[in-house]
N, C-alpha and C. Protein backbone atom coordinates (compact mmCIF):
# COMPACT_ATOMS: atom_id res chain seq x y z
N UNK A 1 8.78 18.68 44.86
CA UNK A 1 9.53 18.15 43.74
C UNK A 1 9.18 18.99 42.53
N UNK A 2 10.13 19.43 41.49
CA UNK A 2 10.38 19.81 40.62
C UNK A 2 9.39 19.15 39.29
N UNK A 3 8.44 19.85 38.34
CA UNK A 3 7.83 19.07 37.46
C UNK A 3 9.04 18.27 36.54
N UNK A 4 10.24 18.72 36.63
CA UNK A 4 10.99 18.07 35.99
C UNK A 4 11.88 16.94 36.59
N UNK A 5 11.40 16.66 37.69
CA UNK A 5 12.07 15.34 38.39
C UNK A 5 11.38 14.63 38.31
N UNK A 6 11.91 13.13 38.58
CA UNK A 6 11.03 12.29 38.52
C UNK A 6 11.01 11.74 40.03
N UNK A 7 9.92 10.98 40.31
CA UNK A 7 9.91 10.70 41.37
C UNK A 7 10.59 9.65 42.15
N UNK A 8 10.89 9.52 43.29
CA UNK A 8 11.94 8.60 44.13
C UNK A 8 11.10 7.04 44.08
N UNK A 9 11.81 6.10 44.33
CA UNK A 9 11.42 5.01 45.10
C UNK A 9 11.07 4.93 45.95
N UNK A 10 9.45 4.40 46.68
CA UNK A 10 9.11 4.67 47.77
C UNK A 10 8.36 5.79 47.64
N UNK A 11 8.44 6.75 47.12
CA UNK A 11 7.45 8.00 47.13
C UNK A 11 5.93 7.56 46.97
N UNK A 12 4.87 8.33 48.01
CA UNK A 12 3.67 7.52 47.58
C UNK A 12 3.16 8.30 46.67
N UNK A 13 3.18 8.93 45.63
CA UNK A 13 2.61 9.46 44.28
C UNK A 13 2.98 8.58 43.21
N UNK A 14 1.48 7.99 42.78
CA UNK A 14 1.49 7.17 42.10
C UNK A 14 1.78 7.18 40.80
N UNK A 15 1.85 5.88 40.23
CA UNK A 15 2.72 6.70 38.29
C UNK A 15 1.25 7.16 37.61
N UNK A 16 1.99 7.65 36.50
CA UNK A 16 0.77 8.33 35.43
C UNK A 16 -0.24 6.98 35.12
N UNK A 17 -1.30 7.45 34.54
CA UNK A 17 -2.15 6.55 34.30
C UNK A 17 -2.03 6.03 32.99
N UNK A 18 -1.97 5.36 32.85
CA UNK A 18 -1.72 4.52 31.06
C UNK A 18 -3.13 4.39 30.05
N UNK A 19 -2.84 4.92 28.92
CA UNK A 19 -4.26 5.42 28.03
C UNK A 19 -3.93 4.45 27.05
N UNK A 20 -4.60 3.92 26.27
CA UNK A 20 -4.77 2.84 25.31
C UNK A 20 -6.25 2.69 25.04
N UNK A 21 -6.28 3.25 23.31
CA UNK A 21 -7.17 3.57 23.01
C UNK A 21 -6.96 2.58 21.36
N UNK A 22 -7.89 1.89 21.24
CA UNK A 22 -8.25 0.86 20.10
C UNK A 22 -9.13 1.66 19.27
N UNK A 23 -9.85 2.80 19.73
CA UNK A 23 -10.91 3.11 18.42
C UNK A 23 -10.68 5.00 18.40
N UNK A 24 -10.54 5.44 17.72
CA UNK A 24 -10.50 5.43 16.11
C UNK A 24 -9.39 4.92 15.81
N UNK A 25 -9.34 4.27 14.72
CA UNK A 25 -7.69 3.82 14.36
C UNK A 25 -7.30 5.09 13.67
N UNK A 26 -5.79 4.87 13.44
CA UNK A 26 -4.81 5.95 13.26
C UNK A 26 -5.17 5.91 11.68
N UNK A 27 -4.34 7.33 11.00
CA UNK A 27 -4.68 7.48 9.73
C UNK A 27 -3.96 6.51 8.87
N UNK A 28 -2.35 5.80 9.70
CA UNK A 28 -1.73 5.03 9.37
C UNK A 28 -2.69 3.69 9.12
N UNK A 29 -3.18 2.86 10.31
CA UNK A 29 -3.93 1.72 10.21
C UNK A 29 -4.82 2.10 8.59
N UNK A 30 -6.00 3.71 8.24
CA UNK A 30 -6.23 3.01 7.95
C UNK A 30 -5.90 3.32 6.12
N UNK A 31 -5.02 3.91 5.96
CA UNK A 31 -4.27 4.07 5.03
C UNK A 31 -3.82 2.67 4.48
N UNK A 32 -3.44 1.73 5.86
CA UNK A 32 -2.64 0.26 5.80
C UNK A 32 -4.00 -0.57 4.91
N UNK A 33 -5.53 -0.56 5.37
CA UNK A 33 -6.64 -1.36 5.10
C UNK A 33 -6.81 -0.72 3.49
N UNK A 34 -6.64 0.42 3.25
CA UNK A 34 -6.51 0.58 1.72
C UNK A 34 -5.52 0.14 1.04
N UNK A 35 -4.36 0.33 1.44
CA UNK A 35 -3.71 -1.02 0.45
C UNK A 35 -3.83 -2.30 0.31
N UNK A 36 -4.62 -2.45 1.43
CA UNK A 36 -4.69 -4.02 1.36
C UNK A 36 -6.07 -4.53 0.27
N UNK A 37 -7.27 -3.49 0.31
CA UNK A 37 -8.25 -3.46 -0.68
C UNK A 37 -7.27 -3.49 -1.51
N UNK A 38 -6.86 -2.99 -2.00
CA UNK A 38 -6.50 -2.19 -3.17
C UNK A 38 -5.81 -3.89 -3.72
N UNK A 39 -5.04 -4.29 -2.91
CA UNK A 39 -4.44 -5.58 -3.05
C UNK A 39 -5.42 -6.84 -3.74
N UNK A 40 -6.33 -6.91 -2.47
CA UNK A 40 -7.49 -7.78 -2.84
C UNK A 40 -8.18 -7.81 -4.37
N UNK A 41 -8.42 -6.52 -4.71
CA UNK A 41 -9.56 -6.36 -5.52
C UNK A 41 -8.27 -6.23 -7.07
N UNK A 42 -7.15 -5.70 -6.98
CA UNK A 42 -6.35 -5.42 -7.91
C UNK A 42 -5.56 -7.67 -8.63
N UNK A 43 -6.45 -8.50 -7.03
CA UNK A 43 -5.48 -9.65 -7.65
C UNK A 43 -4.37 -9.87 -7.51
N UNK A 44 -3.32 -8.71 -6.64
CA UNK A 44 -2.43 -8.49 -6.48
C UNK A 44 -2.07 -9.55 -5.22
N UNK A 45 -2.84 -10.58 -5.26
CA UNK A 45 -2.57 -11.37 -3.69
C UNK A 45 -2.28 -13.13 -4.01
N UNK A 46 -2.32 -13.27 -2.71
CA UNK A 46 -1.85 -14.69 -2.89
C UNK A 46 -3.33 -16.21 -3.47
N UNK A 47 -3.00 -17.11 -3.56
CA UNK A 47 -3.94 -17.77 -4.18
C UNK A 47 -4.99 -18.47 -2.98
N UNK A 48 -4.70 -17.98 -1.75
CA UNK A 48 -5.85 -18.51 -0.85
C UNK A 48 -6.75 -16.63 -0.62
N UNK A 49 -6.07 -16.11 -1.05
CA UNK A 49 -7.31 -14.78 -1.23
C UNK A 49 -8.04 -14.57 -2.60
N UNK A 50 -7.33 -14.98 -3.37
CA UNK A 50 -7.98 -15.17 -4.46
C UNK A 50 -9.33 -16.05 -5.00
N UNK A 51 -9.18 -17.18 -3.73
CA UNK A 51 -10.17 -18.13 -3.98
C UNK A 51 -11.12 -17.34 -3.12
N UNK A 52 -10.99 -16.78 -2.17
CA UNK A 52 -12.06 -16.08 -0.75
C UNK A 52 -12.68 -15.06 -1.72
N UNK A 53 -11.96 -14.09 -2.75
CA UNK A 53 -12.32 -13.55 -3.79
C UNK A 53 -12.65 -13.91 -5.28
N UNK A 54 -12.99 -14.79 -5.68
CA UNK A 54 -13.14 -15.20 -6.87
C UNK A 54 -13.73 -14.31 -8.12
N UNK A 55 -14.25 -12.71 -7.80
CA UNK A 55 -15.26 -12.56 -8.76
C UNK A 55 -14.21 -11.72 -10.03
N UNK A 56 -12.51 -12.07 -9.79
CA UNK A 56 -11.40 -11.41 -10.76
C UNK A 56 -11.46 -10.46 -10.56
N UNK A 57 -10.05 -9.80 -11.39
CA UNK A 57 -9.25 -8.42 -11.18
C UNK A 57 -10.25 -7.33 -11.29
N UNK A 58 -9.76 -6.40 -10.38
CA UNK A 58 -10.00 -5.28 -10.89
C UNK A 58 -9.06 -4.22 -11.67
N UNK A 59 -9.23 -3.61 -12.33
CA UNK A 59 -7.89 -2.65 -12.66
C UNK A 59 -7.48 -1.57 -11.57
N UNK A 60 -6.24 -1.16 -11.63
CA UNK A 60 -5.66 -0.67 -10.50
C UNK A 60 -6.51 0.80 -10.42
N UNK A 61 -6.49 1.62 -11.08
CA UNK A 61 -7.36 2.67 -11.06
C UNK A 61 -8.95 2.72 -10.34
N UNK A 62 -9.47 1.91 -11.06
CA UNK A 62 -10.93 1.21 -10.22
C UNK A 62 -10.75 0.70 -8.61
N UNK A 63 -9.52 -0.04 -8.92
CA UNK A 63 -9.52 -0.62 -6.93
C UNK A 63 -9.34 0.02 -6.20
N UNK A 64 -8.46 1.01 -6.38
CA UNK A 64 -7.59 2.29 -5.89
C UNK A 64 -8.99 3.01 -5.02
N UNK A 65 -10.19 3.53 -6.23
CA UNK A 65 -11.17 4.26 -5.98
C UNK A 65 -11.96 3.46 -5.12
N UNK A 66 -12.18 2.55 -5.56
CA UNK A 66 -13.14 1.63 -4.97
C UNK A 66 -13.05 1.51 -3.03
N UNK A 67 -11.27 0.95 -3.23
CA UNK A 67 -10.69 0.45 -1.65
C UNK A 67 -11.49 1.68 -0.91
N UNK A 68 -10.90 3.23 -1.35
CA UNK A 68 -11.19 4.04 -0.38
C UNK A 68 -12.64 4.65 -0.23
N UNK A 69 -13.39 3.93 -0.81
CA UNK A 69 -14.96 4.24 -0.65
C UNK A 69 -15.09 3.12 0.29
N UNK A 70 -15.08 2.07 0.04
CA UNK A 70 -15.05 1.12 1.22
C UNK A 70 -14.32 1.40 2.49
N UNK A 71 -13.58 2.12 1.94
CA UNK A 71 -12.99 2.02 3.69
C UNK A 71 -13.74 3.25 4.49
N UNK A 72 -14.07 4.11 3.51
CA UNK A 72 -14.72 5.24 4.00
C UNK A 72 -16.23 5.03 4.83
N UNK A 73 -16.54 4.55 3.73
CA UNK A 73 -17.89 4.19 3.96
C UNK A 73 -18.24 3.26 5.60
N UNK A 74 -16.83 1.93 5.49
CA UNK A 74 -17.37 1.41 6.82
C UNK A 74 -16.46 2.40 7.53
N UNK A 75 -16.00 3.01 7.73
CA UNK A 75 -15.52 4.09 8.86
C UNK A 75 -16.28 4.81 9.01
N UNK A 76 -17.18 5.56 8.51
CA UNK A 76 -18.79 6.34 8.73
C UNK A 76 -19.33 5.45 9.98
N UNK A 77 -19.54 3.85 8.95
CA UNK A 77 -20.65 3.61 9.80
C UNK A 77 -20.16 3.16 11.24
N UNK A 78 -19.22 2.44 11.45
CA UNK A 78 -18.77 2.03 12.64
C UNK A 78 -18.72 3.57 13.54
N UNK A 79 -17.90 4.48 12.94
CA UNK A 79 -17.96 5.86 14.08
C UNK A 79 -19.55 6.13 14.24
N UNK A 80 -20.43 5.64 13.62
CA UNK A 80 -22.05 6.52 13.20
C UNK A 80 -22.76 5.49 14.92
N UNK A 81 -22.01 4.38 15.16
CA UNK A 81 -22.58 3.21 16.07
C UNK A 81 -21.68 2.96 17.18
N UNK A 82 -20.68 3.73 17.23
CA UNK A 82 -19.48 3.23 18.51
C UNK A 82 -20.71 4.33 19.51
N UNK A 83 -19.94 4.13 21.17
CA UNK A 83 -20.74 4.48 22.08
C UNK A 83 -19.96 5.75 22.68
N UNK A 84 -20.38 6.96 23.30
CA UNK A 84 -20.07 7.34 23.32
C UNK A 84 -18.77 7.51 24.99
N UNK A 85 -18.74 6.61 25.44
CA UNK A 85 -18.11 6.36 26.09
C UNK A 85 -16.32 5.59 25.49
N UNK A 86 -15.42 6.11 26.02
CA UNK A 86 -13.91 5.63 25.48
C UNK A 86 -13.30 4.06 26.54
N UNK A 87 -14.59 3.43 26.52
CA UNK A 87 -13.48 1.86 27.34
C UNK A 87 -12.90 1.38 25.93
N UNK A 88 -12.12 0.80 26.29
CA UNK A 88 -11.26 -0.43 25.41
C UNK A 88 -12.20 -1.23 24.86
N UNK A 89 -13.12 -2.11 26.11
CA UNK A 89 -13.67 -3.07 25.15
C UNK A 89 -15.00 -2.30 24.09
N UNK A 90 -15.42 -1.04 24.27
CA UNK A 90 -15.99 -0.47 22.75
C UNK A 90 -15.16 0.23 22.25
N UNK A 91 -14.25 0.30 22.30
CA UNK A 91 -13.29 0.46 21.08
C UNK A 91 -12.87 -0.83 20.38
N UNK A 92 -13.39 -2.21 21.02
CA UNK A 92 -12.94 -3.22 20.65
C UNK A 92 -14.25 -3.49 19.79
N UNK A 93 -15.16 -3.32 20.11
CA UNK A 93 -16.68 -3.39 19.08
C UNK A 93 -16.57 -3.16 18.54
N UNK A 94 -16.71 -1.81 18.34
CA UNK A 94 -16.49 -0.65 17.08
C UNK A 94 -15.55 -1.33 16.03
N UNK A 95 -14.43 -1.55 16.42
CA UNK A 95 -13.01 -2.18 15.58
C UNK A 95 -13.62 -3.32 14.81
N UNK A 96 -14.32 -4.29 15.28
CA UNK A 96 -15.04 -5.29 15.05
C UNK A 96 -15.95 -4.83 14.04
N UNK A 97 -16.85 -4.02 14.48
CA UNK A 97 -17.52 -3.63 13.45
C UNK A 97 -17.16 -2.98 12.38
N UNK A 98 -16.28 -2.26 12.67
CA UNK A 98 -15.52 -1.59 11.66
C UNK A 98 -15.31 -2.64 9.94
N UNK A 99 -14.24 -3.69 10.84
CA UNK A 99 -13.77 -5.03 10.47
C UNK A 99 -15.35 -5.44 9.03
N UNK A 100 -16.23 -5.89 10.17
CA UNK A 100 -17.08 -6.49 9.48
C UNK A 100 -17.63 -5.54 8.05
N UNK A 101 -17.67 -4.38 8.39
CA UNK A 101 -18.18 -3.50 7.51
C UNK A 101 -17.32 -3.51 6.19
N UNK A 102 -16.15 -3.44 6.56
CA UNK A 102 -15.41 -3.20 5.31
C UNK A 102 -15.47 -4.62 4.36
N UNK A 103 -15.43 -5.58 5.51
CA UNK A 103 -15.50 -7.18 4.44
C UNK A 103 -17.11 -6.87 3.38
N UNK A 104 -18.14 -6.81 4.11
CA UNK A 104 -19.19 -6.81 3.64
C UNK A 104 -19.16 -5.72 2.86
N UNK A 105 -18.77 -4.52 2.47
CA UNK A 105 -18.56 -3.63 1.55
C UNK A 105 -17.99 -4.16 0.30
N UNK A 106 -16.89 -4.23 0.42
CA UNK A 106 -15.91 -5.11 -0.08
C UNK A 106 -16.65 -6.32 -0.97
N UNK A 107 -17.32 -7.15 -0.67
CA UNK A 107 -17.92 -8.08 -0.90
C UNK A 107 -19.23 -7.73 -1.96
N UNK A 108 -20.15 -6.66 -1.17
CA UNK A 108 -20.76 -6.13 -1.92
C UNK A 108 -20.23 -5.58 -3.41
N UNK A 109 -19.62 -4.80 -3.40
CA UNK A 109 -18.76 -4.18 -4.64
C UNK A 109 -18.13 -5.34 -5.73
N UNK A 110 -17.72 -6.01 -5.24
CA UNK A 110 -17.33 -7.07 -6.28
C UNK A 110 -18.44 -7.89 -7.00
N UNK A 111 -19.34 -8.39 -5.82
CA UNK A 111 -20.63 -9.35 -6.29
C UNK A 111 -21.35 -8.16 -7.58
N UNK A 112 -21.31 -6.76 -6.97
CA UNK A 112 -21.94 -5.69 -7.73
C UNK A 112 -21.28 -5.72 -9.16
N UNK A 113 -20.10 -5.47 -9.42
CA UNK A 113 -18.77 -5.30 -10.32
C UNK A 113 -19.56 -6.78 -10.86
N UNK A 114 -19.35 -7.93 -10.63
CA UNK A 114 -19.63 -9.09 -11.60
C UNK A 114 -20.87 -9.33 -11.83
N UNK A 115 -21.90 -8.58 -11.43
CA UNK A 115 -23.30 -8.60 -11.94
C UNK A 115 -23.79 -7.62 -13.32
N UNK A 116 -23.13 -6.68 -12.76
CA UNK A 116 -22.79 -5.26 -14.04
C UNK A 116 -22.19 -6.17 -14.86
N UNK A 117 -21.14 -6.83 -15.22
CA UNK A 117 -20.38 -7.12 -16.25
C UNK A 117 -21.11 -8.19 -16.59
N UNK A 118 -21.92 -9.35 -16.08
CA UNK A 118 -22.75 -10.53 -16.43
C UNK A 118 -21.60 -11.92 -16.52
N UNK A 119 -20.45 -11.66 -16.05
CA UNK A 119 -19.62 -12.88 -15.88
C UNK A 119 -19.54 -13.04 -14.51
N UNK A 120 -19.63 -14.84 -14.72
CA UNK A 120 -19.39 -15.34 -13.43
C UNK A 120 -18.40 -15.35 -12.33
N UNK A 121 -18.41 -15.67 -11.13
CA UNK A 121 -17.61 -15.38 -10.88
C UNK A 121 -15.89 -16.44 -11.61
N UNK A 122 -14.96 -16.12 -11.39
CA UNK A 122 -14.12 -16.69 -11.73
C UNK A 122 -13.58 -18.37 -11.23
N UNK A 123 -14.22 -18.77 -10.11
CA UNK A 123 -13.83 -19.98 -9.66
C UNK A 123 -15.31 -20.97 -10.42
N UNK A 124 -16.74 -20.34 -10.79
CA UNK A 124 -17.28 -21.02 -11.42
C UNK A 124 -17.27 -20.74 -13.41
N UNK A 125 -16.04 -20.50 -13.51
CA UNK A 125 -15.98 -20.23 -14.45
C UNK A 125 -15.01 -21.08 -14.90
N UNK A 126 -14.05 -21.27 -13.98
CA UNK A 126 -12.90 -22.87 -14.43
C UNK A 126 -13.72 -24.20 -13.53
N UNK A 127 -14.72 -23.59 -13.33
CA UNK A 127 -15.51 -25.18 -13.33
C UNK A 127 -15.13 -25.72 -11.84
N UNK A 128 -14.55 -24.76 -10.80
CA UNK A 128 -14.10 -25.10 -9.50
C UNK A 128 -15.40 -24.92 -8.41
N UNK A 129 -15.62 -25.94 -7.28
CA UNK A 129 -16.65 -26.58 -6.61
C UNK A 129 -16.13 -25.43 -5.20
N UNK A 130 -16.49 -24.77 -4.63
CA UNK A 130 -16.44 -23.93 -3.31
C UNK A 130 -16.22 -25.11 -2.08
């Protein structure tokens, strides 16, 4: 058979093997996780992220910089700890970790941002109970 045919019904040559790969994410994905910082930290979101975030806006310039140090940063570390083997389920760790890294970055930077400035965060500032 011709590399350009495909094969019959019944033929015993089996189909190609199917690749699906979860880790590294694409430049798209993580292009997608910087806007979404960028979202978070800019205030630019809805009022149940806002409360998960309470420590107020950032300006767009600052978040902008900020998102992609965070995202950078946990993309270091998750690639610095994935294994060097390509299964799915550690590409599913890694992703995970990935995940966790950027929240806790993220988290860090803001708690940081409202310690520098000496204001509270914003939900104990209208006197609101967590």
């Amino acid at each position: 058979m011709a590399a350009h045919e495909l094969p019959r019904a019944g033929s015993a040559s089996p189909p190609p093997p199917f690749s699906f790969a979860v880790w590294p994410p694409t430049r798209r994905t993580r292009d997608a996780v910087v806007r979404r910082l960028v979202a978070v930290l800019s205030g630019d979101t809805t009022t149940a992220l806002r409360k998960r975030y309470p420590y107020g806006a950032v300006p767009a310039a600052d978040a902008e910089r900020a998102a992609r140090a965070v995202e950078a940063q946990a993309f270091d570390a998750a690639s610095a700890s994935s294994s060097s083997s390509s299964s799915v389920e550690d590409g599913i760790e890694t992703l995970q970790l990935y995940s966790r890294e950027v929240s806790n970055r993220l988290l860090a930077f803001v708690r940081s941002r409202s310690s520098a400035t000496g204001a509270p965060p914003a939900s104990a500032a209208a006197g609101e109970v967590a």
